[in-house]
N, C-alpha and C. Protein backbone atom coordinates (compact mmCIF):
# COMPACT_ATOMS: atom_id res chain seq x y z
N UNK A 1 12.87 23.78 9.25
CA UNK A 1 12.19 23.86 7.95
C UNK A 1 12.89 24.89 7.07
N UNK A 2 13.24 24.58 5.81
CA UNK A 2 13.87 25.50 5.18
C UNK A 2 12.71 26.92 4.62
N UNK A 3 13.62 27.52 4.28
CA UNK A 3 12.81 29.10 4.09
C UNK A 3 12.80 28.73 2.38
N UNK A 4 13.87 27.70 1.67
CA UNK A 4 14.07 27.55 0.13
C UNK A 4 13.18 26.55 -0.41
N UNK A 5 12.29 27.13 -1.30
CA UNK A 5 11.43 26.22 -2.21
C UNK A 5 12.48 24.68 -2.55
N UNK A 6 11.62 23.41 -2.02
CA UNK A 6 12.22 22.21 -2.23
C UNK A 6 11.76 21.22 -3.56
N UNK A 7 12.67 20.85 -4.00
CA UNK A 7 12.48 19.76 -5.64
C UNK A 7 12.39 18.71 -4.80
N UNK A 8 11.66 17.63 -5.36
CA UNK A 8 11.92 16.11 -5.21
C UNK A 8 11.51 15.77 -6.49
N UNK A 9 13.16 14.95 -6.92
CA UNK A 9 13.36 14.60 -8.40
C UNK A 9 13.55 13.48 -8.07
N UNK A 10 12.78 12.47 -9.18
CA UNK A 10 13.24 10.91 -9.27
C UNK A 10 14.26 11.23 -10.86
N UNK A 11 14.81 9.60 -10.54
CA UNK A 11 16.00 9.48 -11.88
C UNK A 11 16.75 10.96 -11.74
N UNK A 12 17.79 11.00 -10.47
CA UNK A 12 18.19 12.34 -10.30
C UNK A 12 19.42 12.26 -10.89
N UNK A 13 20.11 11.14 -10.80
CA UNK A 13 22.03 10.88 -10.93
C UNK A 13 22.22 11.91 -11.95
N UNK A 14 22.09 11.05 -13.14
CA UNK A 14 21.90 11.47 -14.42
C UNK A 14 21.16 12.46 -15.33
N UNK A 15 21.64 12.08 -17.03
CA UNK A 15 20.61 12.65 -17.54
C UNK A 15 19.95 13.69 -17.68
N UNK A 16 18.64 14.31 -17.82
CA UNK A 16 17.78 14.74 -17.36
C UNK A 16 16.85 15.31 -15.99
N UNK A 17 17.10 14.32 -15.24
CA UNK A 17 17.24 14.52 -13.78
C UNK A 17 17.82 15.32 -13.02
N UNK A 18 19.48 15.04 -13.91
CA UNK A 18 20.53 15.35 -12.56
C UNK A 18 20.55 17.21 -13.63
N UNK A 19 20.26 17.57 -14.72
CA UNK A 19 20.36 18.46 -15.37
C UNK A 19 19.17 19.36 -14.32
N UNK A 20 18.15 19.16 -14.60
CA UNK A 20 17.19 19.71 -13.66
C UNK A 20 17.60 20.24 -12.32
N UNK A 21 18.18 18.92 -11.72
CA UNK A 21 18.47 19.05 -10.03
C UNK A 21 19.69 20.35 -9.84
N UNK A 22 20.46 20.06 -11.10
CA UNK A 22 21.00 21.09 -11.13
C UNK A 22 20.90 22.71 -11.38
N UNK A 23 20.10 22.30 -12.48
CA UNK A 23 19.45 24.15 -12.88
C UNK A 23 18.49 24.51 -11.21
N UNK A 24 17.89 23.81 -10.72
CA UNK A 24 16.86 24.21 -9.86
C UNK A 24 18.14 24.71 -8.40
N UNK A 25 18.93 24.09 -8.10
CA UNK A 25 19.59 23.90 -7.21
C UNK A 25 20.52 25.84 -7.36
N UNK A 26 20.97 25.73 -8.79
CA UNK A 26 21.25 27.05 -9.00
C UNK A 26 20.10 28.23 -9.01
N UNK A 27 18.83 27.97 -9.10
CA UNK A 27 17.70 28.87 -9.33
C UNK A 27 17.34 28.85 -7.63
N UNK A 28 17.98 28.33 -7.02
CA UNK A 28 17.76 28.58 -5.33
C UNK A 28 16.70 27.57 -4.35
N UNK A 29 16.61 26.28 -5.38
CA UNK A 29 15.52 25.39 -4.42
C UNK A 29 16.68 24.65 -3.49
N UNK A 30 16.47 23.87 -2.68
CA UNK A 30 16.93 22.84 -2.43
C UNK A 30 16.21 21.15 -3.16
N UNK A 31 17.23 20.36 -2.72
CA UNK A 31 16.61 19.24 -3.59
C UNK A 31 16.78 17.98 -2.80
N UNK A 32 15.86 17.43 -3.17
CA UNK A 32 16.03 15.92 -2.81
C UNK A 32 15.80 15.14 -4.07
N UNK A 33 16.95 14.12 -4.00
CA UNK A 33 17.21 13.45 -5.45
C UNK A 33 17.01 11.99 -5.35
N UNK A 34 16.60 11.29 -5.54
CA UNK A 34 16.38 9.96 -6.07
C UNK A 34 15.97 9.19 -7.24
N UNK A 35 16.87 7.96 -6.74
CA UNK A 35 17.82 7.16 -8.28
C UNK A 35 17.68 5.65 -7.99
N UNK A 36 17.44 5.15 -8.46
CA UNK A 36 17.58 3.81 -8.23
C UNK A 36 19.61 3.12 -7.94
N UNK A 37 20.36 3.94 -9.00
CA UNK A 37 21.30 4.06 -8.67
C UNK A 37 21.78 2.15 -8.73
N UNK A 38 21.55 1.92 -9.45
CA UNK A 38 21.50 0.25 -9.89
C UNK A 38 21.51 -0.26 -11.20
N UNK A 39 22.44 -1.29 -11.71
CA UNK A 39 22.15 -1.88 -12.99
C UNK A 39 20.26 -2.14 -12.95
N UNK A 40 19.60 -2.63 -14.09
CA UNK A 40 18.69 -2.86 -14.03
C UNK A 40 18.33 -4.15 -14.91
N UNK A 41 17.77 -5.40 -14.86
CA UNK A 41 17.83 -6.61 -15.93
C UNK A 41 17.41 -5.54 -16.81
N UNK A 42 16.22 -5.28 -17.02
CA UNK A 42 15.82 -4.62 -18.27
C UNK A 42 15.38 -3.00 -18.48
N UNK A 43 15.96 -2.18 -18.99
CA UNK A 43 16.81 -2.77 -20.42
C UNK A 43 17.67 -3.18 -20.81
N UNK A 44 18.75 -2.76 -19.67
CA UNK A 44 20.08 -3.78 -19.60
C UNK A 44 20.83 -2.80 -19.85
N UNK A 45 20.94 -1.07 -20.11
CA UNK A 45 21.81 -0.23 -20.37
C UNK A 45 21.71 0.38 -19.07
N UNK A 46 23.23 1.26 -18.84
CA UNK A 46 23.43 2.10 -17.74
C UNK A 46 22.59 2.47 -17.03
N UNK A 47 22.29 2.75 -15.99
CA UNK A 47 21.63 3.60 -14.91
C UNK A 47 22.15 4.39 -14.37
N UNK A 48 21.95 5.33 -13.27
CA UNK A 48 22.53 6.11 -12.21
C UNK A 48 23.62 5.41 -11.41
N UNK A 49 24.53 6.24 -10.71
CA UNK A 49 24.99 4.94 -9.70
C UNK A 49 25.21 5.91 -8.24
N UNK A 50 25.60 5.12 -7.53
CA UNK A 50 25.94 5.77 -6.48
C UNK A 50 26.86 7.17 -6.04
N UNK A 51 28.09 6.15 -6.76
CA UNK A 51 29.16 8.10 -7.27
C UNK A 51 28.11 9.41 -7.59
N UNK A 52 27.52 8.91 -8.57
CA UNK A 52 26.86 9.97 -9.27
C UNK A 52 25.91 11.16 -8.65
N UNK A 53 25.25 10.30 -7.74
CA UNK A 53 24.33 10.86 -6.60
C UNK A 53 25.49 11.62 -5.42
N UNK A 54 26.36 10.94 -5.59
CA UNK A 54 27.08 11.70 -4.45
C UNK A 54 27.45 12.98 -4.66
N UNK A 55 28.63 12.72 -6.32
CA UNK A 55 28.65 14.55 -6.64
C UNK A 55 27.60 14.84 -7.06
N UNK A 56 26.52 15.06 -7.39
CA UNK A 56 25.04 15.87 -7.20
C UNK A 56 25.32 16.03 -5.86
N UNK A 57 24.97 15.55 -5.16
CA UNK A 57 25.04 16.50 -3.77
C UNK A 57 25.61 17.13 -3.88
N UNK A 58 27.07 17.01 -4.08
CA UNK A 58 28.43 18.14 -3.93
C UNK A 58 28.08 19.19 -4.83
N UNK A 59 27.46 19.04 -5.93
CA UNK A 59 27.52 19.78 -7.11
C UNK A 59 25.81 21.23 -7.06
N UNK A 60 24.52 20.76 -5.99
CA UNK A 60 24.00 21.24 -5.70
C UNK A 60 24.43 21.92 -4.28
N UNK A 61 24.96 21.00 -3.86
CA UNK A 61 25.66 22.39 -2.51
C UNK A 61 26.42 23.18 -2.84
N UNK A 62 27.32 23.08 -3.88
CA UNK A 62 28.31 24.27 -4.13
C UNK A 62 27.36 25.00 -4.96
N UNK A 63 26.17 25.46 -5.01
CA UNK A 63 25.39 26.28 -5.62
C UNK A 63 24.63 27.16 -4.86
N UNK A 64 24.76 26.69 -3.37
CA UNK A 64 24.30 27.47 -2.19
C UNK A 64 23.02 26.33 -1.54
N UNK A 65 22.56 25.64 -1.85
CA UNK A 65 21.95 24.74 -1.11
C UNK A 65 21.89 23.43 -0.36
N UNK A 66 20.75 22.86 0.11
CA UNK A 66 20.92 21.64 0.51
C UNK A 66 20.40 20.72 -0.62
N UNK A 67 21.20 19.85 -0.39
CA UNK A 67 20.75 18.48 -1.33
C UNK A 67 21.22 17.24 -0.35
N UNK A 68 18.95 16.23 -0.64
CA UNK A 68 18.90 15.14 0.33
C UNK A 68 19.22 13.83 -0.66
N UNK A 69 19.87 12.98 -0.95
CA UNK A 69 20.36 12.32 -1.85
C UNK A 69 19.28 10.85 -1.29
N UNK A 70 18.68 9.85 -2.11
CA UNK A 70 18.40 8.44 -1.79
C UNK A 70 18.03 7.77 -2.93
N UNK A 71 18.60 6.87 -2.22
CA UNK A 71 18.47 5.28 -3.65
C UNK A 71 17.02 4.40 -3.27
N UNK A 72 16.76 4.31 -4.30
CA UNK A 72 14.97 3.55 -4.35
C UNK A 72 15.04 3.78 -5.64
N UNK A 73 13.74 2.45 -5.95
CA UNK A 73 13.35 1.55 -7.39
C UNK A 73 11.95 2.68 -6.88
N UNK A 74 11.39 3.30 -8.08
CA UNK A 74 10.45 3.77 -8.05
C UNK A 74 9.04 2.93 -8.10
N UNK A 75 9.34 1.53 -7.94
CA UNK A 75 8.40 0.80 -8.13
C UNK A 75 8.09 0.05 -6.78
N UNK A 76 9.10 0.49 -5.78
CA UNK A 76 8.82 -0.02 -4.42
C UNK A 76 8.55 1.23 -3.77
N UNK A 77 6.91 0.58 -3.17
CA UNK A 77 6.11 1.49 -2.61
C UNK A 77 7.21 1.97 -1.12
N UNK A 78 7.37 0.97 -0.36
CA UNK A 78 7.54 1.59 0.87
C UNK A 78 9.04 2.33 0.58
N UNK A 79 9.81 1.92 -0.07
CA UNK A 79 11.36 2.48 -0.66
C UNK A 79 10.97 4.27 -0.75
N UNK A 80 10.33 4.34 -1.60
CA UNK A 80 9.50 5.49 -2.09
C UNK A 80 8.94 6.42 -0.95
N UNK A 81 7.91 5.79 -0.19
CA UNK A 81 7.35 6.10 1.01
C UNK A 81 8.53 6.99 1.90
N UNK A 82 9.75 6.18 2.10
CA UNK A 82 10.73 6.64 3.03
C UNK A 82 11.04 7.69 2.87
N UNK A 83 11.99 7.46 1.30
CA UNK A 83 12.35 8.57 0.56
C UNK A 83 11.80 9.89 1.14
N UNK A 84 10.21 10.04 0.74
CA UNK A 84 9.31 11.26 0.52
C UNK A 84 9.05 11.55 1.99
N UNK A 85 9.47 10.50 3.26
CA UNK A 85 9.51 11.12 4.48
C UNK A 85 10.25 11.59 4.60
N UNK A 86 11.92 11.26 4.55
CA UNK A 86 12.74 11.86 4.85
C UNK A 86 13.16 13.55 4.31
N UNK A 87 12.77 13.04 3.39
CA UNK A 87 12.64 14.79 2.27
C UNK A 87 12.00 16.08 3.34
N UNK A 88 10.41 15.16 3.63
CA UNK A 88 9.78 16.05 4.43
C UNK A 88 10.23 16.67 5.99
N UNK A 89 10.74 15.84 6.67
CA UNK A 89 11.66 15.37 7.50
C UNK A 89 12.61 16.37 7.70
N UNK A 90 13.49 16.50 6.60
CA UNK A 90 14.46 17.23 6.78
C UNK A 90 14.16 18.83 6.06
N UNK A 91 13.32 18.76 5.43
CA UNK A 91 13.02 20.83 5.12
C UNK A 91 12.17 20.89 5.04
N UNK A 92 10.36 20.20 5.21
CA UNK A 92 9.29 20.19 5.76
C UNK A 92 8.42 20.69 4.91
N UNK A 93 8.82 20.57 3.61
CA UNK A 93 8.13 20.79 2.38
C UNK A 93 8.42 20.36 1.12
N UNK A 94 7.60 20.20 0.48
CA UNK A 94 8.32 19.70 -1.09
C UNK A 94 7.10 20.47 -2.07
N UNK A 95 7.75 21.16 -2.70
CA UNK A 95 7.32 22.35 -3.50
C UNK A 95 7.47 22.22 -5.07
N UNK A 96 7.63 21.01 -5.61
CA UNK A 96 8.10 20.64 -6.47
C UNK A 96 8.40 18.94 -6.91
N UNK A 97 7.76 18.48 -7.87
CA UNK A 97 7.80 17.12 -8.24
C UNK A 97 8.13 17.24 -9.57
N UNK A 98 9.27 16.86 -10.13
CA UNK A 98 9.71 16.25 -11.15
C UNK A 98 10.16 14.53 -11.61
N UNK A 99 8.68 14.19 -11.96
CA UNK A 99 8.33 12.27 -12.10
C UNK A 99 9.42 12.18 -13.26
N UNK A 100 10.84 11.70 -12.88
CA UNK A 100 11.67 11.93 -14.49
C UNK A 100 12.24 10.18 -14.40
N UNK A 101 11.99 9.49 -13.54
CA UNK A 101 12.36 8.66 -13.90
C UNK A 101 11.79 7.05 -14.81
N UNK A 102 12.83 7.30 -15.29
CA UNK A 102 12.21 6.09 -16.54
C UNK A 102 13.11 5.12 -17.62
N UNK A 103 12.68 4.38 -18.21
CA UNK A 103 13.28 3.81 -19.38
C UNK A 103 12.89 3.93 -20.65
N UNK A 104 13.67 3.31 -21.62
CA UNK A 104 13.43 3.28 -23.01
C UNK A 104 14.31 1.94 -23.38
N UNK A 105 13.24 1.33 -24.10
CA UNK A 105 13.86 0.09 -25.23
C UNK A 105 12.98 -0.38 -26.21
N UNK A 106 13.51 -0.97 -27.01
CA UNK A 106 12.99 -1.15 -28.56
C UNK A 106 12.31 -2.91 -28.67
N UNK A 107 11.55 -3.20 -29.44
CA UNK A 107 11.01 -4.48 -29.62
C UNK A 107 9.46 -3.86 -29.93
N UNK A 108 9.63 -5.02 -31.34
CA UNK A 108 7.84 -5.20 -32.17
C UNK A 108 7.11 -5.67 -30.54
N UNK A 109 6.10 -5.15 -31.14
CA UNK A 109 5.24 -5.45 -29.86
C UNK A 109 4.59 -6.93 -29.61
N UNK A 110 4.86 -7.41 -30.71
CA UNK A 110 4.63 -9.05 -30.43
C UNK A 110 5.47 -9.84 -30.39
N UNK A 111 6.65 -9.29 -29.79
CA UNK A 111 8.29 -10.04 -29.80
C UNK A 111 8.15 -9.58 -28.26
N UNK A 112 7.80 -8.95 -27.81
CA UNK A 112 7.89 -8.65 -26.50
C UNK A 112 7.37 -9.64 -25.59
N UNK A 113 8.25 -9.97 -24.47
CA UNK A 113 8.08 -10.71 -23.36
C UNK A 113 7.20 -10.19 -22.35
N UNK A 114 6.80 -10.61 -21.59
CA UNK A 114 5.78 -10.18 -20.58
C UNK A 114 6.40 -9.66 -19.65
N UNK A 115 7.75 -9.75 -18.72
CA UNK A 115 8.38 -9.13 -18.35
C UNK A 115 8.81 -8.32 -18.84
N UNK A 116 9.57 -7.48 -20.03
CA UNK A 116 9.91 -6.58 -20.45
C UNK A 116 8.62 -5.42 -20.37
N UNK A 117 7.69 -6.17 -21.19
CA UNK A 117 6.00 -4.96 -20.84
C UNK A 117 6.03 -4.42 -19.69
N UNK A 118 5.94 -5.30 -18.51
CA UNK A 118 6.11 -4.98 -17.75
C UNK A 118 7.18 -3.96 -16.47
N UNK A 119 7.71 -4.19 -16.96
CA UNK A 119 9.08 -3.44 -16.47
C UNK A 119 8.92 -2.18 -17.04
N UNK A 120 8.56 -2.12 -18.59
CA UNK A 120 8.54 -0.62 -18.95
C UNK A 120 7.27 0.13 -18.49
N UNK A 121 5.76 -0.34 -18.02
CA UNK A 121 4.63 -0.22 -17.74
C UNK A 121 4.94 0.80 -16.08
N UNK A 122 5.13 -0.40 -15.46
CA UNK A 122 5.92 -0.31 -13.97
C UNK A 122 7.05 0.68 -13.65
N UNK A 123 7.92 0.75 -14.00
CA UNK A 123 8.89 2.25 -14.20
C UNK A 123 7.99 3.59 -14.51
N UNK A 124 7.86 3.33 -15.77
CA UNK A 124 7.49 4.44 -16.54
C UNK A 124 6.00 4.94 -16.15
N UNK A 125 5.40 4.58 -15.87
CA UNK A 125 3.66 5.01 -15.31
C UNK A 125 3.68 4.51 -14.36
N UNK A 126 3.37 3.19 -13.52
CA UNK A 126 3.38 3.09 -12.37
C UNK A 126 3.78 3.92 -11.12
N UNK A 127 5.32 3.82 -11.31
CA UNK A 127 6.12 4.43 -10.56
C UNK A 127 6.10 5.73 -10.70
N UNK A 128 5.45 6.66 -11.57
CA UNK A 128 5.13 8.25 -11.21
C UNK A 128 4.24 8.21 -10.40
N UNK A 129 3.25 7.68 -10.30
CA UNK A 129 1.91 7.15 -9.78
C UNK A 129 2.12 6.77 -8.24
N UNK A 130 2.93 6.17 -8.19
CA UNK A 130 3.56 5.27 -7.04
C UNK A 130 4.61 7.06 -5.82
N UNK A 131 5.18 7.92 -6.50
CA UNK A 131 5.76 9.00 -6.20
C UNK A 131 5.03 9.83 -6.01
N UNK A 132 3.87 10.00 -6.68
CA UNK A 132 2.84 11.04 -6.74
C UNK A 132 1.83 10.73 -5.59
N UNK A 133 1.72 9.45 -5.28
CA UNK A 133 0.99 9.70 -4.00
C UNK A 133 1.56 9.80 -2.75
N UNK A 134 2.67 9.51 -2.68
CA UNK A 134 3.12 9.73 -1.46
C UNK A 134 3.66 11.62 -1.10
N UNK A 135 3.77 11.94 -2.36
CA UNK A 135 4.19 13.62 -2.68
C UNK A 135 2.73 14.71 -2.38
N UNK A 136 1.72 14.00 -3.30
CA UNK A 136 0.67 15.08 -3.18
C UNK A 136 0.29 15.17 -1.94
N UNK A 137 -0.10 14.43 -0.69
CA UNK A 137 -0.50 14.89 0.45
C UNK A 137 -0.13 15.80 0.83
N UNK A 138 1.19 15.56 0.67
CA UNK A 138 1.70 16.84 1.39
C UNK A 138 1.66 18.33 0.57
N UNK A 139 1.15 18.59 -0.87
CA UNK A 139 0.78 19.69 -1.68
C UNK A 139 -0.32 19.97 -0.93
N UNK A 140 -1.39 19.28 -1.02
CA UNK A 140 -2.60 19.29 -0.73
C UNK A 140 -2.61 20.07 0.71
N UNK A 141 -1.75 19.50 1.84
CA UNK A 141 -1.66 20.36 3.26
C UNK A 141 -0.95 21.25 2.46
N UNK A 142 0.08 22.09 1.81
CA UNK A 142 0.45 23.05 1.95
C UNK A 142 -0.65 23.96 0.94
N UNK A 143 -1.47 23.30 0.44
CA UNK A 143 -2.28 24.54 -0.82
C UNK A 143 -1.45 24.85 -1.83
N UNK A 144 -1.01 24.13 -2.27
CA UNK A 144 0.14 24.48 -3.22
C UNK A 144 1.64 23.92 -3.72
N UNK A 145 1.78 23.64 -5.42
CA UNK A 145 2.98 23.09 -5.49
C UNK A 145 2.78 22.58 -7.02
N UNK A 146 3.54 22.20 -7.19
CA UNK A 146 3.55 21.96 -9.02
C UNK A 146 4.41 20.47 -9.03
N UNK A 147 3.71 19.31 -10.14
CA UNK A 147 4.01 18.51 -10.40
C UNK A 147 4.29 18.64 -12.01
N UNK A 148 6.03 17.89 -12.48
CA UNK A 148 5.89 17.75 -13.61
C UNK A 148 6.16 16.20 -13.76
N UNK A 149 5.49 15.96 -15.00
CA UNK A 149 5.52 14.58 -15.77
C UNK A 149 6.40 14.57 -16.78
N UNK A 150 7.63 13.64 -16.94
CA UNK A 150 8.64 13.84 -18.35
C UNK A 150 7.87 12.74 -18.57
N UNK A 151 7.28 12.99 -20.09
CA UNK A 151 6.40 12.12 -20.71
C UNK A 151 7.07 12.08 -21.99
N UNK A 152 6.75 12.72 -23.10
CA UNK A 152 7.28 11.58 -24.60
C UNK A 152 7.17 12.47 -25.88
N UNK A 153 7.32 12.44 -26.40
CA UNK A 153 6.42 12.88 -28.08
C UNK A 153 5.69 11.46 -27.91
N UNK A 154 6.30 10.25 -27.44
CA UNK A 154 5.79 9.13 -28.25
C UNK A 154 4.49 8.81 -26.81
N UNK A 155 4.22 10.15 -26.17
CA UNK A 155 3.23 9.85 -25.46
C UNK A 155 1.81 10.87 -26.63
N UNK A 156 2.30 11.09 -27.26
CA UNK A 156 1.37 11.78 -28.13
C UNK A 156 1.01 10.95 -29.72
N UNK A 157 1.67 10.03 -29.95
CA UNK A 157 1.54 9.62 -31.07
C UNK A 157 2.43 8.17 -31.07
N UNK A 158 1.87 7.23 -31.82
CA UNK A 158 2.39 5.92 -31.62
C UNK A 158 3.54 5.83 -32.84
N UNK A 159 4.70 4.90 -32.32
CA UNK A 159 5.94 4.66 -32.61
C UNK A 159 5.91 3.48 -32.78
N UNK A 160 6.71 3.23 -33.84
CA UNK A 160 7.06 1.67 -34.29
C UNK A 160 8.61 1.08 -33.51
N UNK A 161 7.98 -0.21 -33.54
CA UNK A 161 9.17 -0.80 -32.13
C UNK A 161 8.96 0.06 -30.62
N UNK A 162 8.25 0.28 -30.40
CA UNK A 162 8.41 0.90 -29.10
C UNK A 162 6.53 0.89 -28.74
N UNK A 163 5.83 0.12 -28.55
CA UNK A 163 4.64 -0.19 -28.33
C UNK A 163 4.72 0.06 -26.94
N UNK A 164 5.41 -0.37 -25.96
CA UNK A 164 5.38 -0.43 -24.54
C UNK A 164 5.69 0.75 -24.55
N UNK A 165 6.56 1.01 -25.10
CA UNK A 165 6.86 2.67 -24.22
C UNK A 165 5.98 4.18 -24.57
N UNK A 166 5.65 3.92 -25.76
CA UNK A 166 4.12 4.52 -25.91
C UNK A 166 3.40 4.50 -25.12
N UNK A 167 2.87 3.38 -24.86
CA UNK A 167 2.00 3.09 -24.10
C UNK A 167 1.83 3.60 -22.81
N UNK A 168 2.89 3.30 -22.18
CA UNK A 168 3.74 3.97 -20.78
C UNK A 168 3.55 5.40 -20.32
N UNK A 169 3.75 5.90 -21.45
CA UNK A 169 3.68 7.64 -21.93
C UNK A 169 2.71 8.23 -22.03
N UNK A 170 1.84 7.39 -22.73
CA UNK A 170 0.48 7.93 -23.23
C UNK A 170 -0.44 7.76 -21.93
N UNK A 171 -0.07 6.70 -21.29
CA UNK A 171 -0.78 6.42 -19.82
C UNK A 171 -0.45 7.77 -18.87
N UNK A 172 1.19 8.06 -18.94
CA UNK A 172 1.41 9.48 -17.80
C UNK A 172 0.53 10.56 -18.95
N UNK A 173 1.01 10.31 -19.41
CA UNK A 173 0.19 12.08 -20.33
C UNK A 173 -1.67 12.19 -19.80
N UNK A 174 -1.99 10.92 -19.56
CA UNK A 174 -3.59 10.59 -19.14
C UNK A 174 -3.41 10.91 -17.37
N UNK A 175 -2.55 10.38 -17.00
CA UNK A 175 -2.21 10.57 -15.37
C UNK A 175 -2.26 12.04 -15.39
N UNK A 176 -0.93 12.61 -15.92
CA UNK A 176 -1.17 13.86 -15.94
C UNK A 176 -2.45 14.82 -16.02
N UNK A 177 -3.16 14.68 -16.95
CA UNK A 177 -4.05 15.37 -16.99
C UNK A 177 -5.60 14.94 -16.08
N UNK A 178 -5.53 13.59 -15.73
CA UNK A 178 -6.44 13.27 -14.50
C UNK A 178 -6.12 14.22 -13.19
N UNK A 179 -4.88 13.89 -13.23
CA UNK A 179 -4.08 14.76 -11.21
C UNK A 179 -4.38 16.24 -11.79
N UNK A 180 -4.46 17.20 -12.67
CA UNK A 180 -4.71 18.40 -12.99
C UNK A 180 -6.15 18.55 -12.85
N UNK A 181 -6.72 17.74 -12.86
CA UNK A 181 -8.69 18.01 -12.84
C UNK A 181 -8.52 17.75 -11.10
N UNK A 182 -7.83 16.94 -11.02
CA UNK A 182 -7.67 16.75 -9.69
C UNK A 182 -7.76 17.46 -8.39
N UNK A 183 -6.29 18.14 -8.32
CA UNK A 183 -5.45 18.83 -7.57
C UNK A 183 -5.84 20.08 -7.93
N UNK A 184 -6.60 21.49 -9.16
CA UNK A 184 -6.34 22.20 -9.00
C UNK A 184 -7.36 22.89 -7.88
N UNK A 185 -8.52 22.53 -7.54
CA UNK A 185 -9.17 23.12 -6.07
C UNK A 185 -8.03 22.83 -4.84
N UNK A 186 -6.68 22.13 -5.23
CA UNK A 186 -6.40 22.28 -4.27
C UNK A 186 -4.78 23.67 -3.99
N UNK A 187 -4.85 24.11 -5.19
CA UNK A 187 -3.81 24.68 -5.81
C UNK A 187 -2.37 24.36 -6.26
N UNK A 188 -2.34 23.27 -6.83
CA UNK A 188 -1.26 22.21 -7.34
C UNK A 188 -1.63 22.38 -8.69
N UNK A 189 -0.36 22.75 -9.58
CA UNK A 189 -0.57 22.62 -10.80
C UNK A 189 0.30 21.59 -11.19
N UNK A 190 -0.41 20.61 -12.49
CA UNK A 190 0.16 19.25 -12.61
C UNK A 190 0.38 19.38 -14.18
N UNK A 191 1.88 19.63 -14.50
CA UNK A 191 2.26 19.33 -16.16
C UNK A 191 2.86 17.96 -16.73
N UNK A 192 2.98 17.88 -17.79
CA UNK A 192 3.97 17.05 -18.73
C UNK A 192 4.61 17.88 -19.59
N UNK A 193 5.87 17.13 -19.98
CA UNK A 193 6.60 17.62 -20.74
C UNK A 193 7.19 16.84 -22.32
N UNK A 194 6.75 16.50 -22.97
CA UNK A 194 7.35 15.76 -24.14
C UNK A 194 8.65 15.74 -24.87
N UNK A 195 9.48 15.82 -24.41
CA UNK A 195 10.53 15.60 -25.07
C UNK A 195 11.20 14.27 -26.01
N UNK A 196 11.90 15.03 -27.24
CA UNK A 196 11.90 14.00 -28.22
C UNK A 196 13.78 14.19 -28.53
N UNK A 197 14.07 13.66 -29.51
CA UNK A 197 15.61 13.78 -30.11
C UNK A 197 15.51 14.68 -31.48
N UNK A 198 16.30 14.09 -31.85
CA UNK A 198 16.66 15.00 -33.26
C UNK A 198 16.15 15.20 -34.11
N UNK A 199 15.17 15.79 -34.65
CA UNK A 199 14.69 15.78 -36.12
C UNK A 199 14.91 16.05 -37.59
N UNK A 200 15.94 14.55 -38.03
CA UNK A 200 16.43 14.77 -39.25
C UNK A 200 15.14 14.91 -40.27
N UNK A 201 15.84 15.79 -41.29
CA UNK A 201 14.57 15.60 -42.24
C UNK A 201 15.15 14.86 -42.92
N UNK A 202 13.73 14.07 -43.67
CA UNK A 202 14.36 13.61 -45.40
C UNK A 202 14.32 13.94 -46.54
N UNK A 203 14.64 13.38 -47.90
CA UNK A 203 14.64 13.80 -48.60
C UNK A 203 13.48 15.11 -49.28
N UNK A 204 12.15 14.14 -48.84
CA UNK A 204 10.97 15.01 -48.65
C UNK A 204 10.46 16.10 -47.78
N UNK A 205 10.92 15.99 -46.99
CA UNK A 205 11.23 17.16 -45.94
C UNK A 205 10.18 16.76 -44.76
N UNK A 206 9.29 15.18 -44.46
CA UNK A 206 9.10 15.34 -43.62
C UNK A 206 10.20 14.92 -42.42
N UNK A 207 9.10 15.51 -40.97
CA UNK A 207 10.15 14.68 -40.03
C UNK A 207 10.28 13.63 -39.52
N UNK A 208 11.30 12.84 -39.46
CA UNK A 208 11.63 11.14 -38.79
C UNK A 208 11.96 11.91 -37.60
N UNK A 209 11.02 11.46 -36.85
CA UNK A 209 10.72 11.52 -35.20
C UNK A 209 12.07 10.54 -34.40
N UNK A 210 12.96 10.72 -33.67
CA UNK A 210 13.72 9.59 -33.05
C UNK A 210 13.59 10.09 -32.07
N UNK A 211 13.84 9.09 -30.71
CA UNK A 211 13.23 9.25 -29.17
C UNK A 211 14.94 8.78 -29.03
């Protein structure tokens, strides 16, 4: 069992993820990272890949720790399941949940296919949901541990062309704050985080919000 506070990050390759896995990895946790590490039909832009996960490992061990690397769709339960054994498995704690994996794509909400809804529904809320239970038990036996949610601005306020992914957002931002009424008799603190892009102003000086 390690003596070093442990991360388990989804959507680790990349991004956001692999930025995290990294700052934490230098701040002295160890990590376990998982990525789907796969094209995906939808949205149809880049993902993680395998390389990527690999130097993360390399790139959190040369920081002084261990890093447990695995590929899983956050939307397959038992994929997931494994994952969060093996994590436990190998340093016998996980002290840390960062739910970061997810998508983004654009479409009026009545142009949208039922698969696409879906896919962004399923990633994006499901699959924290789907991570979070197989993670909290084991908070719950240790008395302790912190979950974060990368949720949205556009989990706070609705966006045009992006109905699903609002939606998605606004659902974890509700998750979030359910598992916090939740978990804190058990001493687990459960956040979100909203992050947005650039805020050009316009002429008028308000702000155009872009995700």
């Amino acid at each position: 069992m390690t003596e070093r506070p442990v991360a388990f990050i989804t959507g680790a390759a990349h991004g956001q993820g692999r930025a995290v896995a990294l700052a934490l990895a230098a701040a002295g946790h160890d990590v376990a990272a998982l990525d789907v590490a796969a094209p995906l039909e939808y949205p149809g832009y880049g993902m993680g890949t395998p390389a990527e996960l690999e130097s993360l490992r390399g790139e959190c061990e040369a920081a002084g720790g261990e890093c447990l690397i695995a590929v899983a769709d956050v939307r397959e339960d038992a994929a997931v399941k494994a994952a969060v054994d093996a994590a436990i498995e190998r340093f016998g704690r996980i002290d840390l949940l960062f739910n970061n994996a997810g998508i983004c794509a654009y479409g009026l909400a009545h142009e949208l296919t039922e698969p696409e809804w879906d896919a962004m529904i399923d990633i994006n809320l499901k699959g924290a949901w789907i991570v979070g239970r197989h993670v909290i038990p084991h908070m719950i036996a240790a008395r302790g541990g912190s979950i974060i949610n990368n949720s949205s601005i556009a989990g706070l306020r609705g966006m045009a062309r992006l109905s699903h992914y609002a939606a998605s957002k606004w659902g974890l931002t509700g998750l979030t704050k359910s598992w916090a009424i939740e978990l804190a008799p058990h001493g687990v603190r459960v956040n979100s985080i909203d992050p947005t892009g650039s805020t050009p102003r316009s002429t008028t000086g308000s702000p155009r919000w872009r995700e």
